[in-house]
Protein backbone atom coordinates (compact mmCIF):
# COMPACT_ATOMS: atom_id res chain seq x y z
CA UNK A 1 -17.02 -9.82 -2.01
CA UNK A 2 -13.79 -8.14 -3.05
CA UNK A 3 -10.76 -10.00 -0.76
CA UNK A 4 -7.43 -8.16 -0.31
CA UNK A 5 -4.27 -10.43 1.00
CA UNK A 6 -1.29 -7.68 1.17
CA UNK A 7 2.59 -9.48 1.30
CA UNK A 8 6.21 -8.34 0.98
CA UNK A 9 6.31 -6.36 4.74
CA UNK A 10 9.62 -6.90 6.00
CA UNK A 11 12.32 -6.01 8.40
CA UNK A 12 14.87 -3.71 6.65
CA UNK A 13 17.42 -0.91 7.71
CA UNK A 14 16.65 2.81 7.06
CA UNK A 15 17.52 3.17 3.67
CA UNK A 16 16.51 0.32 2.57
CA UNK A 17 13.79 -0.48 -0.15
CA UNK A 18 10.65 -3.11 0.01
CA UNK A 19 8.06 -3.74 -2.64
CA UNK A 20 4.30 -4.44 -1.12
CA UNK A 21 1.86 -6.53 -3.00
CA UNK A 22 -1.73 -6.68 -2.79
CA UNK A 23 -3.25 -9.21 -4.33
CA UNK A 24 -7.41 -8.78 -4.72
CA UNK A 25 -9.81 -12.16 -5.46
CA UNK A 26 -13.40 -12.66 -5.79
CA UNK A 27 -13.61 -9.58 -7.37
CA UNK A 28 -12.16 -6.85 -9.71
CA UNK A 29 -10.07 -4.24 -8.31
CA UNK A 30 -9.93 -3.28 -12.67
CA UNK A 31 -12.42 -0.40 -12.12
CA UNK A 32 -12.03 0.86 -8.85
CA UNK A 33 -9.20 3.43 -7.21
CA UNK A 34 -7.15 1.70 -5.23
CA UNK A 35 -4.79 3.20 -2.47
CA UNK A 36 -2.37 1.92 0.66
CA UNK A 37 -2.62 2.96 3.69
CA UNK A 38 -1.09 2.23 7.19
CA UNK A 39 -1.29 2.62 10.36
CA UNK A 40 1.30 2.43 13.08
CA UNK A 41 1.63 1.58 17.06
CA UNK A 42 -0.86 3.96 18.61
CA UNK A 43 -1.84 5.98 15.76
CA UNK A 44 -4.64 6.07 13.12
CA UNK A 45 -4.49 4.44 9.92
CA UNK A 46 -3.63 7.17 7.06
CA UNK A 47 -3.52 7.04 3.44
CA UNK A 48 -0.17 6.61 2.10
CA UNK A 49 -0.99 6.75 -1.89
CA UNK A 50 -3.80 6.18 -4.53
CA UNK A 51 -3.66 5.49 -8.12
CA UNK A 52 -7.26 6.06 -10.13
CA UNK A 53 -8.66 3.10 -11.96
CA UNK A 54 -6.68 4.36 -15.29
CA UNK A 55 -3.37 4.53 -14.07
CA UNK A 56 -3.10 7.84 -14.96
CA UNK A 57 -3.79 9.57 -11.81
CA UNK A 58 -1.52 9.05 -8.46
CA UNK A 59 -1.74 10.92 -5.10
CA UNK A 60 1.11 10.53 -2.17
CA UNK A 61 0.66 11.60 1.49
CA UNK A 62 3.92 14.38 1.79
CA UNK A 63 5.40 12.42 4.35
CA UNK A 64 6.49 9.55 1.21
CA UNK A 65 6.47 11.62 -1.64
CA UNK A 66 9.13 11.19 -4.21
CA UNK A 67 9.60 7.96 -1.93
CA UNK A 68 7.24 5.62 -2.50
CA UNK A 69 5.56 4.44 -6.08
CA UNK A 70 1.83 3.37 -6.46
CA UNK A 71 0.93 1.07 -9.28
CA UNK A 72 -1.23 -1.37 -10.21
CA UNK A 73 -1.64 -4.20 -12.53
CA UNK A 74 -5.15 -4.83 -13.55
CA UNK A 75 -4.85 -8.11 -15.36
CA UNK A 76 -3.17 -9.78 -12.18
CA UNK A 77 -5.35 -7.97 -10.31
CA UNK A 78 -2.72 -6.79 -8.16
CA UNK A 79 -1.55 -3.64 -6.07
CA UNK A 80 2.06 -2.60 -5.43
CA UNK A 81 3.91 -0.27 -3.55
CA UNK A 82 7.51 0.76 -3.80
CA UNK A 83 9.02 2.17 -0.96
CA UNK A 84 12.52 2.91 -1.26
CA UNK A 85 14.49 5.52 0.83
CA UNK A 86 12.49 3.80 3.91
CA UNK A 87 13.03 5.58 7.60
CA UNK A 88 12.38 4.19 10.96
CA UNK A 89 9.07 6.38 10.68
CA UNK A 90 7.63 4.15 7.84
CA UNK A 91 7.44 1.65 10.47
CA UNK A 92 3.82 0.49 10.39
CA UNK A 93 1.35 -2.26 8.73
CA UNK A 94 0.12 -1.32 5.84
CA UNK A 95 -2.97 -2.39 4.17
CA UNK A 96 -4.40 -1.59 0.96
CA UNK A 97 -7.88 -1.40 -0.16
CA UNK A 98 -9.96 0.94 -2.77
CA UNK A 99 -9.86 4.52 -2.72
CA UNK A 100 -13.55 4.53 -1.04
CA UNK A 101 -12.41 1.61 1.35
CA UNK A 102 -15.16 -0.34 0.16
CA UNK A 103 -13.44 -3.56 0.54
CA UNK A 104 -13.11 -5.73 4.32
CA UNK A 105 -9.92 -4.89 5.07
CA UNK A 106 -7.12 -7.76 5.18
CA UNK A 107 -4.60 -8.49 7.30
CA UNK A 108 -1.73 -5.76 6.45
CA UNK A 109 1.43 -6.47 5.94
CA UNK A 110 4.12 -5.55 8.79
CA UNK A 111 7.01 -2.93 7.62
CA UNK A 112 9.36 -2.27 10.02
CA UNK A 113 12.56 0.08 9.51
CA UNK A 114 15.19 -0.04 11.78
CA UNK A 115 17.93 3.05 12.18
């Protein structure tokens, strides 16, 4: 079964930029659509952004747009995210997992923006 392990959360100051990593094992993410989401203190988890199994085809919730950058490399196997321009209201954990959220979900990775 397809394991997700996200990384690279961090404490930073509005403004600031992180890069998120999700690293997948004991299974491909190579043909699936893959997205990040998050959820913060008292609210439901929402998708942030998706990227389709080509590359070719990314989708960003308004609230990051021209923010944050979804991509993916398949032969790693990996996920990113980078989040630059970061406000207090990015403050959340964010976890990634396919498009369909077929996968168990992982632990997240904590992001927290301070003003």
């Amino acid at each position: 079964q397809l394991q997700l392990v996200e990384s690279g959360g961090a404490l930073v100051q509005a403004g600031g930029s992180l890069r998120l990593s999700c690293a997948a094992s004991g299974g491909t993410i190579r043909y699936s659509g893959m997205a990040w989401f998050r959820q913060a203190p008292g609210k439901e988890r929402e998708s942030v952004a998706s990227i389709d199994w080509r590359r070719s085809i990314t989708s960003y919730a308004d609230s990051v747009k021209g923010r944050f950058t979804i991509s993916r490399d398949n032969a790693k196997n990996t996920l990113y995210l980078q989040m630059n321009s970061l406000k207090p209201e990015d403050t959340a954990v964010y976890y990634c997992n396919t498009q369909k959220q077929a996968a168990r979900w992982g632990q997240g990775t904590q992001v927290t923006v301070s003003s």
